[in-house]
Protein backbone atom coordinates (compact mmCIF):
# COMPACT_ATOMS: atom_id res chain seq x y z
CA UNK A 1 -6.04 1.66 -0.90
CA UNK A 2 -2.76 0.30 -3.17
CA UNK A 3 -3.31 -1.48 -6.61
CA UNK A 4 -3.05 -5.71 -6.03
CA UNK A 5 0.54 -5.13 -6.84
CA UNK A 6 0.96 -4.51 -3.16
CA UNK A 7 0.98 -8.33 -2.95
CA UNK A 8 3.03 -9.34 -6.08
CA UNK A 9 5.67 -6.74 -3.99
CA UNK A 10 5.27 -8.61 -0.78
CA UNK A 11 6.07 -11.93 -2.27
CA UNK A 12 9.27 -10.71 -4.06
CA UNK A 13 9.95 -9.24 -1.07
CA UNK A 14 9.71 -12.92 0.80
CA UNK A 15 11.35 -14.11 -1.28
CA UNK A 16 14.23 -12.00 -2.12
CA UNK A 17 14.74 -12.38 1.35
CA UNK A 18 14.74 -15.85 1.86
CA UNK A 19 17.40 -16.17 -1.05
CA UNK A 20 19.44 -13.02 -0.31
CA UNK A 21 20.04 -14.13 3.53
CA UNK A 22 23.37 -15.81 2.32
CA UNK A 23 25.19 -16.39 -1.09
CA UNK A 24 24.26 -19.48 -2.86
CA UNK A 25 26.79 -22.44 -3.51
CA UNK A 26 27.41 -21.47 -7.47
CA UNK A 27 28.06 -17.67 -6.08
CA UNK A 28 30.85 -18.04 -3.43
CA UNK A 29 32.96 -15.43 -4.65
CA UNK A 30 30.49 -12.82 -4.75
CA UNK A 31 30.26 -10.05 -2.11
CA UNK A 32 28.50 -11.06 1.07
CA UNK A 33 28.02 -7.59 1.72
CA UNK A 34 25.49 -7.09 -1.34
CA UNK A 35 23.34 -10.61 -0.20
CA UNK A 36 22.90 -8.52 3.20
CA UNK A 37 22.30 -5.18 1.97
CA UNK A 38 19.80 -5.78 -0.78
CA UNK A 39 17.60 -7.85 1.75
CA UNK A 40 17.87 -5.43 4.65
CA UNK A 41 16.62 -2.75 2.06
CA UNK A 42 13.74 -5.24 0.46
CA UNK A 43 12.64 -5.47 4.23
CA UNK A 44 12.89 -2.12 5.26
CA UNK A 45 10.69 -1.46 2.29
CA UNK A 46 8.32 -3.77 3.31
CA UNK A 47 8.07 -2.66 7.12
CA UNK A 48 7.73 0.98 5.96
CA UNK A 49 5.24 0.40 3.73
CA UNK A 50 2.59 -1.53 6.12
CA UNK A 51 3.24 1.49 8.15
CA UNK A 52 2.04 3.25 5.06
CA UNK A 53 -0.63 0.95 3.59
CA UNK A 54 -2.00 -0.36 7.58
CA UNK A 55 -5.37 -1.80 5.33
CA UNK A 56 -2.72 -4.00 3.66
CA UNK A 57 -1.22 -5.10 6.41
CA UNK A 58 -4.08 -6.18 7.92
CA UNK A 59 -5.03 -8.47 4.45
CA UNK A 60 -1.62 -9.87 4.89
CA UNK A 61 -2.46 -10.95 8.81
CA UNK A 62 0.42 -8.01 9.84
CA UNK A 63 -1.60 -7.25 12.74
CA UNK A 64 0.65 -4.32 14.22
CA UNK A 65 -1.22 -1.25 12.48
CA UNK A 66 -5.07 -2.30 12.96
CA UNK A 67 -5.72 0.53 14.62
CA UNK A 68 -5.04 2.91 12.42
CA UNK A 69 -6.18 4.46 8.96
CA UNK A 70 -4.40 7.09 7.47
CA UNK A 71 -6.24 9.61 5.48
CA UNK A 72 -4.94 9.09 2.01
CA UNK A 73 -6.47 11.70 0.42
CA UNK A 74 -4.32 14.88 2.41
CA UNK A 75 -1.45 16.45 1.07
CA UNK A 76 0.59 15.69 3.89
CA UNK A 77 0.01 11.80 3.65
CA UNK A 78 0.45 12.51 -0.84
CA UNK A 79 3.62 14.04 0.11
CA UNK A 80 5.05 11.03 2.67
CA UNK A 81 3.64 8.47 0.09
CA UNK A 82 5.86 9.93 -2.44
CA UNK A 83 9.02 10.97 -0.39
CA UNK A 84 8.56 6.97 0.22
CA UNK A 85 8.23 6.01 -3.17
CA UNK A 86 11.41 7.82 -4.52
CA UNK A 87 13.54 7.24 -1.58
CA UNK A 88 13.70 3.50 -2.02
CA UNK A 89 13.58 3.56 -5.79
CA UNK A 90 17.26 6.06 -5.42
CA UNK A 91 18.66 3.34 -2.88
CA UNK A 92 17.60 0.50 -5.26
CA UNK A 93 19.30 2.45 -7.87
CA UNK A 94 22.44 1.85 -6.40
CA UNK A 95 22.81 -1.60 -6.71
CA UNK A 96 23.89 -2.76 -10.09
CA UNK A 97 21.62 -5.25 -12.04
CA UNK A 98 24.94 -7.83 -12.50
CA UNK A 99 25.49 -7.69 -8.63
CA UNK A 100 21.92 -9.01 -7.92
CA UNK A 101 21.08 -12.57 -9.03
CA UNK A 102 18.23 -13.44 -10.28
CA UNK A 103 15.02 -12.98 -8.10
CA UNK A 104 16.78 -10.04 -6.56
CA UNK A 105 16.94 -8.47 -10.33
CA UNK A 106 13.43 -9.23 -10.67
CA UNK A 107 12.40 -8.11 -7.30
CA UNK A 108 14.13 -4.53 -8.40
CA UNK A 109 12.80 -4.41 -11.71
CA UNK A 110 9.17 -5.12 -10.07
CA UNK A 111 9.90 -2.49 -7.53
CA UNK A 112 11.11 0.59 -9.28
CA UNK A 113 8.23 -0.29 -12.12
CA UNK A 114 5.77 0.35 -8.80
CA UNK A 115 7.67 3.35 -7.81
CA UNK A 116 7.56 4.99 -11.32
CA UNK A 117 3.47 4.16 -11.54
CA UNK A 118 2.69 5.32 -8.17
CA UNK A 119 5.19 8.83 -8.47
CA UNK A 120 3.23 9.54 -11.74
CA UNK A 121 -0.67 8.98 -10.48
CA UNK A 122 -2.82 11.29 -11.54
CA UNK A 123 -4.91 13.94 -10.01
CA UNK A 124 -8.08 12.19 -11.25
CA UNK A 125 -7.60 9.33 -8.85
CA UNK A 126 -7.30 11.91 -5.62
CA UNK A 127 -10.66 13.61 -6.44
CA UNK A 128 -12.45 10.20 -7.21
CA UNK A 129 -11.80 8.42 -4.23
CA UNK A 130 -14.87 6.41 -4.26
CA UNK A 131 -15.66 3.56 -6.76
CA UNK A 132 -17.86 0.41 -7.10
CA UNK A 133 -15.11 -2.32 -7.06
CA UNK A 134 -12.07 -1.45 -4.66
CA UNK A 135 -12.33 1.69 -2.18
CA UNK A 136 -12.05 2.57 1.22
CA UNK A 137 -15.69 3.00 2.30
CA UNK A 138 -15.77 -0.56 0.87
CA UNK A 139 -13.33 -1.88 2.98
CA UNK A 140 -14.55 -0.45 6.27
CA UNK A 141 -18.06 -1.43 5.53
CA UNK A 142 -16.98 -4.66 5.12
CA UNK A 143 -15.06 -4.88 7.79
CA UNK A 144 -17.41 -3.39 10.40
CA UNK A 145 -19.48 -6.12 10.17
CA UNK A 146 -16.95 -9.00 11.99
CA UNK A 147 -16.57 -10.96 8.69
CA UNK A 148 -13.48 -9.68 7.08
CA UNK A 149 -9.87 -9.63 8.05
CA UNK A 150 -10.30 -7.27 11.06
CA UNK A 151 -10.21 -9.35 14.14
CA UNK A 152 -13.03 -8.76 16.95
CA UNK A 153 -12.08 -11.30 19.63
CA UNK A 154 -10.53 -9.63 22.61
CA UNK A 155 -11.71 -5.90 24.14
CA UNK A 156 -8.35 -4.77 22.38
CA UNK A 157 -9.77 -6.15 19.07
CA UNK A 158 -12.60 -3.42 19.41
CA UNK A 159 -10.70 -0.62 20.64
CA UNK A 160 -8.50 -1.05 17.69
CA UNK A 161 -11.92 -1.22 15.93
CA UNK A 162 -13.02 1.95 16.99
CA UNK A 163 -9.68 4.26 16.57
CA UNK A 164 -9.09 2.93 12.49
CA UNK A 165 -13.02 3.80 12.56
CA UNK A 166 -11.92 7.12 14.30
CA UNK A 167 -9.40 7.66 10.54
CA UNK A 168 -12.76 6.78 8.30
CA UNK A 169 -14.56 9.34 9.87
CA UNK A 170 -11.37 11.80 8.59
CA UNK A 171 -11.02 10.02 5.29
CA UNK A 172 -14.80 10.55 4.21
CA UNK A 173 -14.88 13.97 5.62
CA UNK A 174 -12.00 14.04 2.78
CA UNK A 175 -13.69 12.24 -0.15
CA UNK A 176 -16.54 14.63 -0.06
CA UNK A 177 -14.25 17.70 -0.40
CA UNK A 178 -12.02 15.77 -2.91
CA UNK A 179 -15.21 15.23 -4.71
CA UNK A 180 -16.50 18.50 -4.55
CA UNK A 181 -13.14 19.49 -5.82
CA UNK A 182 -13.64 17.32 -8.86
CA UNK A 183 -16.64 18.54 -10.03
CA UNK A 184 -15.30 21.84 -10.35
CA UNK A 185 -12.00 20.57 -12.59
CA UNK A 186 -14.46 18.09 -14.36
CA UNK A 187 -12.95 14.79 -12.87
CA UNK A 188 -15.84 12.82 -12.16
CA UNK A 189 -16.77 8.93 -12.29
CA UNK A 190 -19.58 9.07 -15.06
CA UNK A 191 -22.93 8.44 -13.91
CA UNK A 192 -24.01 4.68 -14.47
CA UNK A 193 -20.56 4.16 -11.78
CA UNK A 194 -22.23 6.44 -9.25
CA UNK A 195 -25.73 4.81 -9.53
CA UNK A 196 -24.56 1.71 -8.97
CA UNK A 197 -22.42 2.59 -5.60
CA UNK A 198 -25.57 4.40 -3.95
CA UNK A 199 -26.91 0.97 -3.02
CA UNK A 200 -23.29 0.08 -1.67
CA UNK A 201 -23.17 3.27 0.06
CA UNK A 202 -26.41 2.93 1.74
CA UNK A 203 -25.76 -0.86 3.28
């Protein structure tokens, strides 16, 4: 699951959008055309990447991807998360910082600084996909139980339930060869980490 920045990208993204949707009074003579463009792109970035990210989506009440979990720790979903990543970051490229005003410069300054950390993660975070604060075994377990963000109020509720449970079963099959993986390349968590997640594990 993303960094928190996930969320400091969504609301530049609102909000981008809500002030790129026309040109304000004090910028009549500049281009419609760039108002329309930037905002279709700052949404089409933000659709793609709940279809990325569905965990995310589901903290932000986007409740289109609940049934599904990717397994983030395959080299096919690595390689889509970072043909996303530098896609966008070319096409926001494009648009020249005095075109934008000013929370559209922000909101591409904010962006390609996301793209740039997430293109350069490391290996270490792959073959340690388990820790004691923010995971995806933390998520689901917390989930499961009917007190977190994932609905269980209608029949569809729970068969949504059970296929995103359907991509955990995937996703840990993963971790354990990721972290088998590790152990031979020497990227571990150190061993007061572990201790403390066996308890989490176990509930």
């Amino acid at each position: 699951m993303k960094k928190p920045v996930f969320f400091l990208c969504f609301a530049l993204v609102f909000a981008s959008c809500k002030d790129s949707k026309q040109p304000q009074q004090n910028e009549v003579n500049r281009d419609t055309k760039i108002y329309e463009d930037f905002s279709a792109l700052l949404k089409s970035y933000y659709e793609e990447k709940n279809k990325i990210y569905p965990l995310e989506a589901t903290i932000i009440g986007d409740t289109r991807h609940n049934d599904y979990l990717p397994n983030f720790l395959t080299g096919e979903f690595i390689q889509k998360e970072r043909k996303f990543y530098s896609d966008p970051k070319n096409s926001f490229m494009q648009f020249k910082n005095d075109e934008l005003n000013e929370n559209e410069h922000f909101s591409k300054q904010v962006l390609l600084w996301e793209y740039d950390i997430n293109l350069q993660e490391p290996l270490f975070k792959i073959e340690t996909p388990i820790d004691q604060m923010r995971s995806t075994n933390l998520y689901i377990g917390q989930w499961a139980s009917g007190s977190g963000v994932q609905p269980f109020k209608t029949p569809q509720d729970y068969k949504n339930w059970l296929k995103r449970h359907n991509g955990n079963l995937s996703w840990m099959a993963s971790a354990k060869q990721r972290m088998r993986e590790g152990t031979v390349s020497g990227n571990v968590l150190s061993k007061p980490l572990i201790i403390s997640e066996l308890p989490q594990l176990k509930s």
